[in-house]
Protein backbone atom coordinates (compact mmCIF):
# COMPACT_ATOMS: atom_id res chain seq x y z
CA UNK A 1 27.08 46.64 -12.50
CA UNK A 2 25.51 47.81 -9.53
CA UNK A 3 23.77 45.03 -6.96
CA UNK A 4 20.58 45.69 -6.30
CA UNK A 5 19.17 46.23 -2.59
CA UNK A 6 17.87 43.57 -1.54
CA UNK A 7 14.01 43.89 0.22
CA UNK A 8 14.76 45.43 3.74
CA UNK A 9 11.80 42.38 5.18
CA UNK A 10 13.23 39.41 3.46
CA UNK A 11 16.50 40.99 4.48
CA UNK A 12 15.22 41.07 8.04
CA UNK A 13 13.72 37.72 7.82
CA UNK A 14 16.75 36.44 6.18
CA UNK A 15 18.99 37.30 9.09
CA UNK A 16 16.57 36.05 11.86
CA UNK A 17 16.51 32.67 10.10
CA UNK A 18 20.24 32.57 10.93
CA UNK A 19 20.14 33.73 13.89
CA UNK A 20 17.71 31.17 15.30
CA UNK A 21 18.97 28.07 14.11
CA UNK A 22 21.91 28.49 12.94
CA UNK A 23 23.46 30.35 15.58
CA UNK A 24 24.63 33.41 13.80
CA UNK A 25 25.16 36.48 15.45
CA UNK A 26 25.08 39.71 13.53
CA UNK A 27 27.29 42.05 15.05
CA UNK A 28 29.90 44.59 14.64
CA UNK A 29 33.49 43.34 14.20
CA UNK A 30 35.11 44.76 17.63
CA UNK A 31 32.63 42.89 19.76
CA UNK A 32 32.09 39.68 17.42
CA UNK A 33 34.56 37.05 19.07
CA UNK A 34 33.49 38.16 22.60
CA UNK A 35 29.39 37.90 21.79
CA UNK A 36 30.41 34.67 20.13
CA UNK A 37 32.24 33.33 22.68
CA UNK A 38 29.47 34.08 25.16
CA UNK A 39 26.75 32.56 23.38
CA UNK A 40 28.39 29.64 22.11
CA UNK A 41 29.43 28.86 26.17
CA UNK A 42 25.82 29.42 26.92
CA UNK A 43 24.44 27.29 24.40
CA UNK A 44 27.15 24.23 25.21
CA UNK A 45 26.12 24.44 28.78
CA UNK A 46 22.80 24.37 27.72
CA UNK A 47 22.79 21.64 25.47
CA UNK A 48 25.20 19.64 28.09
CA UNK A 49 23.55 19.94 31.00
CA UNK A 50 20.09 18.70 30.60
CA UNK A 51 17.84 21.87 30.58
CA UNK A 52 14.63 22.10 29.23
CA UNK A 53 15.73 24.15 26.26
CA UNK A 54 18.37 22.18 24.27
CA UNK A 55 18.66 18.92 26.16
CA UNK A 56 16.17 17.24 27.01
CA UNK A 57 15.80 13.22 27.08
CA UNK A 58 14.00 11.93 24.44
CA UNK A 59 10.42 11.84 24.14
CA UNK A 60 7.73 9.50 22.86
CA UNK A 61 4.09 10.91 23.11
CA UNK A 62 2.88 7.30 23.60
CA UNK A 63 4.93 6.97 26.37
CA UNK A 64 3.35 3.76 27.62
CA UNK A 65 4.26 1.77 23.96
CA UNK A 66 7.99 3.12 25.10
CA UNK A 67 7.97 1.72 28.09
CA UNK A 68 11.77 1.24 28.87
CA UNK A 69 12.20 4.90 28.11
CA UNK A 70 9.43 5.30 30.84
CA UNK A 71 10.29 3.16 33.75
CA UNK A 72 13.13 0.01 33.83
CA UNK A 73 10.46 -0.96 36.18
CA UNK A 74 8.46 -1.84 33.15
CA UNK A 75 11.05 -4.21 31.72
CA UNK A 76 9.17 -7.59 31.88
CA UNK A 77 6.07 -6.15 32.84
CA UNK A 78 3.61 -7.88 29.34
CA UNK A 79 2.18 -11.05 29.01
CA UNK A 80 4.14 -13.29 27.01
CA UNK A 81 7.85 -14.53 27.21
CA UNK A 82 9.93 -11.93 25.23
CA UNK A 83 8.61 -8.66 23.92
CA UNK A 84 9.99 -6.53 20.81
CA UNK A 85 9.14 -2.32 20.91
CA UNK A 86 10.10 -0.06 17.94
CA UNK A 87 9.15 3.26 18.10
CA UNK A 88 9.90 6.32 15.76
CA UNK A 89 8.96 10.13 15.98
CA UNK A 90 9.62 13.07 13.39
CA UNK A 91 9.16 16.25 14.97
CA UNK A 92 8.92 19.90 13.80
CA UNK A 93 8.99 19.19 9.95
CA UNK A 94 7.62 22.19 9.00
CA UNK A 95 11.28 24.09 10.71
CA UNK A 96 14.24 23.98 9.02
CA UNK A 97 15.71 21.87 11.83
CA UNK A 98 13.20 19.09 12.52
CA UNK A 99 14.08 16.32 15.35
CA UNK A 100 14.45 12.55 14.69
CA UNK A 101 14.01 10.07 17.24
CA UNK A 102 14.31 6.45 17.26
CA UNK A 103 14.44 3.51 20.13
CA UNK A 104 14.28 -0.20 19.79
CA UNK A 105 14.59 -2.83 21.94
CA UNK A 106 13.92 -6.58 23.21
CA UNK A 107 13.17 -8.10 26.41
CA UNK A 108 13.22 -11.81 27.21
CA UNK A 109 11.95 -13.53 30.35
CA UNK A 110 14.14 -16.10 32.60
CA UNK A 111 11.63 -18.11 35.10
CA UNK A 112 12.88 -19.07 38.55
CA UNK A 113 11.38 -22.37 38.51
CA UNK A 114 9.68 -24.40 35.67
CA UNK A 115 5.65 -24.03 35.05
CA UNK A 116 5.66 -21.45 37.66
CA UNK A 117 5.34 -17.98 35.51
CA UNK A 118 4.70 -15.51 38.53
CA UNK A 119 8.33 -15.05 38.98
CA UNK A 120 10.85 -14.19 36.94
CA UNK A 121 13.96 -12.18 36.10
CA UNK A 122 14.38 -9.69 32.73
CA UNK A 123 17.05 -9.65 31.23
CA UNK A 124 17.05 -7.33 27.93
CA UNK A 125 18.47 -4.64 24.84
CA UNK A 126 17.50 -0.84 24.01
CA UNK A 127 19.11 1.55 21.79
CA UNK A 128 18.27 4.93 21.27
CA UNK A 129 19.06 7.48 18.51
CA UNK A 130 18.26 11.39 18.43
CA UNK A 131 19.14 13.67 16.04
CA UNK A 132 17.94 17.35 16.64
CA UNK A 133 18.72 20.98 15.58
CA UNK A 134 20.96 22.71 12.65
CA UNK A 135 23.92 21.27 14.49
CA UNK A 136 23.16 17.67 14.07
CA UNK A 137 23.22 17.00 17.66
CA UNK A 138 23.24 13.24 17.68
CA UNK A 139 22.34 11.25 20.68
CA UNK A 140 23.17 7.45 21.09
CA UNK A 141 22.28 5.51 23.80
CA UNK A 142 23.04 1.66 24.28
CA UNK A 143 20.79 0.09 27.23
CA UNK A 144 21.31 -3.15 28.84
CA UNK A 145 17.67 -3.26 30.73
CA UNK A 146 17.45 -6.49 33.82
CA UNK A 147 14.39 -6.37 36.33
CA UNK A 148 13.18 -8.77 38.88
CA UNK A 149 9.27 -9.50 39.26
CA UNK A 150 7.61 -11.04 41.80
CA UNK A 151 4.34 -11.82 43.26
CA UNK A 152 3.10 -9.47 46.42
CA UNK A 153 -0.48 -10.82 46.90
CA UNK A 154 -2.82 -12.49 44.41
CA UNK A 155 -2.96 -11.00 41.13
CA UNK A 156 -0.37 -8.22 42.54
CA UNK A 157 3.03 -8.15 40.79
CA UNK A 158 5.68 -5.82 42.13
CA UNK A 159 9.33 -5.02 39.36
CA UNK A 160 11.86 -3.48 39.86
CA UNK A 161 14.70 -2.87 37.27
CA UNK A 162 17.76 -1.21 36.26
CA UNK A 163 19.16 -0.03 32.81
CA UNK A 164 23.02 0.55 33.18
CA UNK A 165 23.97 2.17 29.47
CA UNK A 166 26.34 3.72 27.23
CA UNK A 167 26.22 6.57 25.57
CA UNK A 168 27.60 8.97 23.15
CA UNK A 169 26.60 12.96 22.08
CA UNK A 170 27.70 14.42 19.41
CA UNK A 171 27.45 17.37 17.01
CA UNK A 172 28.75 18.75 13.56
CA UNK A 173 30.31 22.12 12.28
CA UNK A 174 29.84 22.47 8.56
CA UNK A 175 26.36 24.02 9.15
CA UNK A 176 27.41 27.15 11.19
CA UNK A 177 27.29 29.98 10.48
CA UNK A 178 29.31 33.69 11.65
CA UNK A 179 28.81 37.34 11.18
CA UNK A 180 32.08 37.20 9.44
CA UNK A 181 30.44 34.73 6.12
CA UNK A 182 28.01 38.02 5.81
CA UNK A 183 29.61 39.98 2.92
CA UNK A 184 27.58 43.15 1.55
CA UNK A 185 24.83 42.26 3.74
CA UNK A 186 24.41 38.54 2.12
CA UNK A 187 25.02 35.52 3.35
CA UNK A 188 28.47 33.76 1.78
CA UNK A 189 29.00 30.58 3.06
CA UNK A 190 32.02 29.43 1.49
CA UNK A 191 33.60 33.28 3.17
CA UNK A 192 36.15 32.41 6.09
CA UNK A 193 34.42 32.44 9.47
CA UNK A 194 37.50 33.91 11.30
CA UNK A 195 36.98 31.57 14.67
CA UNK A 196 38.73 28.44 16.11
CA UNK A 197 37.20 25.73 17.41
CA UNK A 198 40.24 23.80 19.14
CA UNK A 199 38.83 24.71 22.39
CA UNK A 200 36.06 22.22 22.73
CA UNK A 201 35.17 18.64 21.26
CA UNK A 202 32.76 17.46 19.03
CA UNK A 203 31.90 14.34 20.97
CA UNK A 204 31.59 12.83 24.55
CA UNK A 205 31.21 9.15 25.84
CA UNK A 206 29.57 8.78 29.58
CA UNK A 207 28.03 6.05 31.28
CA UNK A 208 24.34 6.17 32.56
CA UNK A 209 22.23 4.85 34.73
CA UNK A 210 18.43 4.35 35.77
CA UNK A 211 16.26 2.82 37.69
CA UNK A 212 12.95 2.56 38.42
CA UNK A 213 10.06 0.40 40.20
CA UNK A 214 6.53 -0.61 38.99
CA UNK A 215 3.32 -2.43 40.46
CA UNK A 216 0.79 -3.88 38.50
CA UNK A 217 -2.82 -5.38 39.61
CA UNK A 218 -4.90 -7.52 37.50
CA UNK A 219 -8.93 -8.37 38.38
CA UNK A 220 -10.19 -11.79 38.75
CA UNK A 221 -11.81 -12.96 35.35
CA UNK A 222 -11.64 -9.84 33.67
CA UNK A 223 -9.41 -7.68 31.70
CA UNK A 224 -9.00 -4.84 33.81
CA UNK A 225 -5.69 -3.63 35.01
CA UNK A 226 -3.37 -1.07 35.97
CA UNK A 227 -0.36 0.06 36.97
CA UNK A 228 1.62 3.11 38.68
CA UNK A 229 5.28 3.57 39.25
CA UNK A 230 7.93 5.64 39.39
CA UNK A 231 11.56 6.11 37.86
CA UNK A 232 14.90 7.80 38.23
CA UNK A 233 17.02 8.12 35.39
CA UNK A 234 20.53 9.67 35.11
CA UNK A 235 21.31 8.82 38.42
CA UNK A 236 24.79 8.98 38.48
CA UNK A 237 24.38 12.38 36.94
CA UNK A 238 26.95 11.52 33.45
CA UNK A 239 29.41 14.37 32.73
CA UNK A 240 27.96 16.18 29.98
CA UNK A 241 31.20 18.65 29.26
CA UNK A 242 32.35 19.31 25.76
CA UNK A 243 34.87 22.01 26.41
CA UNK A 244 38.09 20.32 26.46
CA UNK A 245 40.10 22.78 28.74
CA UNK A 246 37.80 23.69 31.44
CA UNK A 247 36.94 22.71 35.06
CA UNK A 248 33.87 23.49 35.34
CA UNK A 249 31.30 20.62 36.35
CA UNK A 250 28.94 20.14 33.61
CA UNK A 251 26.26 17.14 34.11
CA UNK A 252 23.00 16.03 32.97
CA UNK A 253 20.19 16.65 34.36
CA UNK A 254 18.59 13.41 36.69
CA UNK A 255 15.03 12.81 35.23
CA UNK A 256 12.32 11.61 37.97
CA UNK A 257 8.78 10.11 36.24
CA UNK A 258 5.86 9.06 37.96
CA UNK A 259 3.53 7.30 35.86
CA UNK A 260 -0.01 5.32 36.28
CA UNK A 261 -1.74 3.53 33.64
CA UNK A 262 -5.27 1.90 33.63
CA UNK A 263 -7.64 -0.77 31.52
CA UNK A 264 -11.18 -0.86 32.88
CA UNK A 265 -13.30 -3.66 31.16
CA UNK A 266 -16.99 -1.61 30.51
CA UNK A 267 -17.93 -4.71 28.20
CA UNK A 268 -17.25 -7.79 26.86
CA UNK A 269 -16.33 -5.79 23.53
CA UNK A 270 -15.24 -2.56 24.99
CA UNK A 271 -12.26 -1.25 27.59
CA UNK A 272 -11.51 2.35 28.36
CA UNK A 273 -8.21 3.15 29.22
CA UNK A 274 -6.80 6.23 30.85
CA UNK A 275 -3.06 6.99 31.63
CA UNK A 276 -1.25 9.73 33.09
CA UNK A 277 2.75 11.05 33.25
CA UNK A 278 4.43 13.66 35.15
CA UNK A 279 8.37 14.33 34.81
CA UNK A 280 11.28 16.57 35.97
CA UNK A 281 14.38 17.21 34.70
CA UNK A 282 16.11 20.35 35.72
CA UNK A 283 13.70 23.18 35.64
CA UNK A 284 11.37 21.23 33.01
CA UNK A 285 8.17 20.31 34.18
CA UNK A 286 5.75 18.20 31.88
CA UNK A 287 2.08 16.40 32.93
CA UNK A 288 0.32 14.48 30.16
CA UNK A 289 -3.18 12.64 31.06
CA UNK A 290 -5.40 11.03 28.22
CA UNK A 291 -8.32 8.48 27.28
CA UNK A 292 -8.53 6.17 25.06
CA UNK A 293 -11.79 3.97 23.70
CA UNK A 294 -10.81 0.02 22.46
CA UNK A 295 -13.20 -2.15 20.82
CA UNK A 296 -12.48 -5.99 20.51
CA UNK A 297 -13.74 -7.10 17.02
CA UNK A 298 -12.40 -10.71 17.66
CA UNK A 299 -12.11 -12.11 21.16
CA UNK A 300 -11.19 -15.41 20.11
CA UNK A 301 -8.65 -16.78 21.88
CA UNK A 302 -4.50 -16.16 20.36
CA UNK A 303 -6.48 -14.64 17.40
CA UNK A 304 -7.82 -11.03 19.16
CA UNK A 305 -8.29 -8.01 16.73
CA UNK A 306 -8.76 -5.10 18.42
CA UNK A 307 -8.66 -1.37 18.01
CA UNK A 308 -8.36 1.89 19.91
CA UNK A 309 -8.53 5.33 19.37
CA UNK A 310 -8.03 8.52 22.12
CA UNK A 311 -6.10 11.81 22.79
CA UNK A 312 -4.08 13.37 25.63
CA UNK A 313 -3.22 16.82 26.64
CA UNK A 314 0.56 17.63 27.44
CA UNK A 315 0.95 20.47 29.74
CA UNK A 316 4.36 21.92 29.59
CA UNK A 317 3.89 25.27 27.85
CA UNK A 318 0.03 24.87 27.05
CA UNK A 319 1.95 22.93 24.67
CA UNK A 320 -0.50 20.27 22.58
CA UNK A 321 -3.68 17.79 21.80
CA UNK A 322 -2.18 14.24 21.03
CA UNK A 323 -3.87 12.32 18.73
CA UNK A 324 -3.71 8.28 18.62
CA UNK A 325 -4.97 5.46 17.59
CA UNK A 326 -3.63 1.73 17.97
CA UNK A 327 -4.48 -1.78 16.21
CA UNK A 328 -4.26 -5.10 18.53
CA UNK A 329 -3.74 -8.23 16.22
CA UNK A 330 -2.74 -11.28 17.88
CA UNK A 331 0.17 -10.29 19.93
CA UNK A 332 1.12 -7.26 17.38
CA UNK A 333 0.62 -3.44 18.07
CA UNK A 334 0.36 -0.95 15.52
CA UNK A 335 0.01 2.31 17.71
CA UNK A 336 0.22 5.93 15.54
CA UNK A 337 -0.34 9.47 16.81
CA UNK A 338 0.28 12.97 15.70
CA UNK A 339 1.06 16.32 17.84
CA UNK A 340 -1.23 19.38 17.55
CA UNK A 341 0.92 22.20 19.08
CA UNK A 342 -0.22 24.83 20.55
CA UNK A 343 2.47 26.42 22.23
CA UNK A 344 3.87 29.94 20.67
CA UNK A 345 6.34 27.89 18.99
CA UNK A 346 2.95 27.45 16.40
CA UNK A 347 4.38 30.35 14.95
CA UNK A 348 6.95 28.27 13.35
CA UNK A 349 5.06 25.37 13.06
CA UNK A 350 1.69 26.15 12.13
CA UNK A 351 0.33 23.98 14.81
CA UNK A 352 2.27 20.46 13.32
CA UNK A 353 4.03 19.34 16.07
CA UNK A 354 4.79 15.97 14.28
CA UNK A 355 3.97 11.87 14.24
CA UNK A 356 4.91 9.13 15.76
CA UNK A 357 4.99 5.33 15.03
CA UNK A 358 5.28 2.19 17.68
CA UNK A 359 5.37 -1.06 16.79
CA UNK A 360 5.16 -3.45 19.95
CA UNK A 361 5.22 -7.97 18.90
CA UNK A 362 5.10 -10.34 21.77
CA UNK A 363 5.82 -13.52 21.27
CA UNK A 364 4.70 -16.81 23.62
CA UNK A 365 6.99 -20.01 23.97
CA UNK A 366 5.51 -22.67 23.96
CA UNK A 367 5.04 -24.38 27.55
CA UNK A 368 2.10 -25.66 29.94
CA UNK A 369 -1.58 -24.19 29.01
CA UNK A 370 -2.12 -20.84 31.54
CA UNK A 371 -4.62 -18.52 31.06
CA UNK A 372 -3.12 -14.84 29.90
CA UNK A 373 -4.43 -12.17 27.39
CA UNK A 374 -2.36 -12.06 24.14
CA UNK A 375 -3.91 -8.11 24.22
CA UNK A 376 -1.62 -6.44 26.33
């Protein structure tokens, strides 16, 4: 029986879904191992080496409810005595190769001397997971955060910290896909793919570094604050290399952010809030600057309820709105937001960039009375 042609635009649309995320590469036989070869080195040193295209760090839209991701400047920098920060992000769900990114950790404060709280060192735990692309390209990252803070004027705290961490990258096969698994013009995936892959690993282990410094001013008898401060991470520039036969110096990319953040009491109900990030890694470039509205519905003491609602712009690539909105309960923080894209990648994802969940609980020991705000 004679197989029917199949529809020459889902054929066409057929093959470019391969070819973007699953790396195939249709081709005539003669040239295929060379073309492969060629991409595959270009998208290794691509994914390795920290560009803006495959390999970036990972990235939390509320940046300031991640902030060890931010700045190890930040580690210690809450009121309270040890502070627990969840935060999850699905993004590009309506692609067939959505990322998944997840980072938790805990930070507990060690005073210098006893009933004095202005001083203090931070000792702490992150992990990170990322999962991204056809590939499973999986990212973990274990974190072991320590800052010092101390006291530059009245109401003037100066941090500085350090996250030395562990890490491991890693990425799977049984998803690709070669010109060779293309019999009669369809797709046949169980069809020998003709290449071998003894030339490079599938995993790396490196050891990272960051560091980073932040300042933070409180007003007299009010809640207004801010902050600004700066980070490097990937200092020692990790080796990023997956090839396991060649010489040539593949490293990631060190990440520089400058951040400020900023609570200005209009009220006794109401604060408005502004922040702003810029970062480099590589040749990536990325400014993000919001508002954000809270209203206290409680303001009795240890039992605050709270809640806030705003949206930032992220310039990268005209790229998207960011929606959020936050609950303050007590020393909880429920903060959600979801990505409007509007880059030209909205052709694939109809403008759903994707959401993102932080969960932030602070917890006080108990000790002498001193006045702080649970709402942090």
């Amino acid at each position: 029986m004679q197989r029917k042609a199949p529809n020459r635009r889902r054929l066409l649309r057929h093959q470019l879904h391969f070819f973007t995320f699953n790396l195939t590469f249709k081709t005539s036989a003669l040239v295929k191992r060379t073309l492969y070869l060629r991409q595959f080195c270009l998208y290794l040193a691509l994914l390795c080496s920290g560009t803006p295209l495959l390999a970036q760090d990972i990235h939390f839209s509320q940046f300031a409810n991640s902030p060890l991701n931010l700045n190890p400047g930040l580690n210690g920098v809450f009121g309270g005595d040890v502070r627990f920060v969840g935060n999850y992000r699905s993004q590009w769900n309506a692609v067939p190769v959505p990322y998944t990114t997840f980072s938790g950790s805990v930070e507990n404060k060690i005073y210098y001397r006893r009933n004095r709280y202005d001083r203090y060192l931070t000792g702490g735990l992150m992990i990170n997971y990322d999962r991204q692309g056809s590939i499973a390209l999986t990212s973990v990252q274990i974190g072991i955060p320590v800052a010092l803070t101390l006291p530059v004027a009245k109401n003037n705290f100066l941090s500085l910290g350090f996250t030395p961490a562990f890490g491991q990258r890693s990425f799977g096969t049984n998803k690709w896909s070669f010109d060779a698994q293309f019999v009669d013009c369809l797709y046949d995936p169980g069809a020998a793919t003709h290449e071998d892959g003894s030339f490079f690993s599938t995993n790396l282990q490196y050891f990272d570094l960051s560091a980073g410094l932040n300042f933070r001013h409180y007003a007299k008898n009010t809640r207004t604050r801010f902050d600004i401060g700066g980070a490097l991470h990937h200092v020692n520039r990790p080796d990023h290399n997956f090839w396991t036969n060649n010489t040539d110096d593949v490293r990631l990319a060190a990440r520089m952010a400058l951040h400020g953040n900023a609570l200005l009491q209009v009220s006794e109900p109401f604060d408005l809030l502004g922040h702003v990030l810029y970062q480099e890694q590589g040749t990536y470039r990325e400014l993000v600057y919001g508002l954000a509205g809270r209203l206290l519905l409680n303001a009795r003491p240890y039992h605050e309820l709270a809640v806030q609602v705003g949206a930032s712009f992220r310039h990268r690539y005209t790229d998207a709105f960011v929606w959020t909105a936050e609950v303050h309960w007590r020393t909880w923080t429920l903060g959600f937001s979801y990505d409007l894209n509007l880059s030209d990648f909205t052709i694939a994802t109809d403008n759903r960039g994707g959401p993102e969940v932080a969960l932030i609980y602070r917890l006080y020991k108990v000790k002498p009375v001193v006045k702080q705000c649970p709402i942090d």
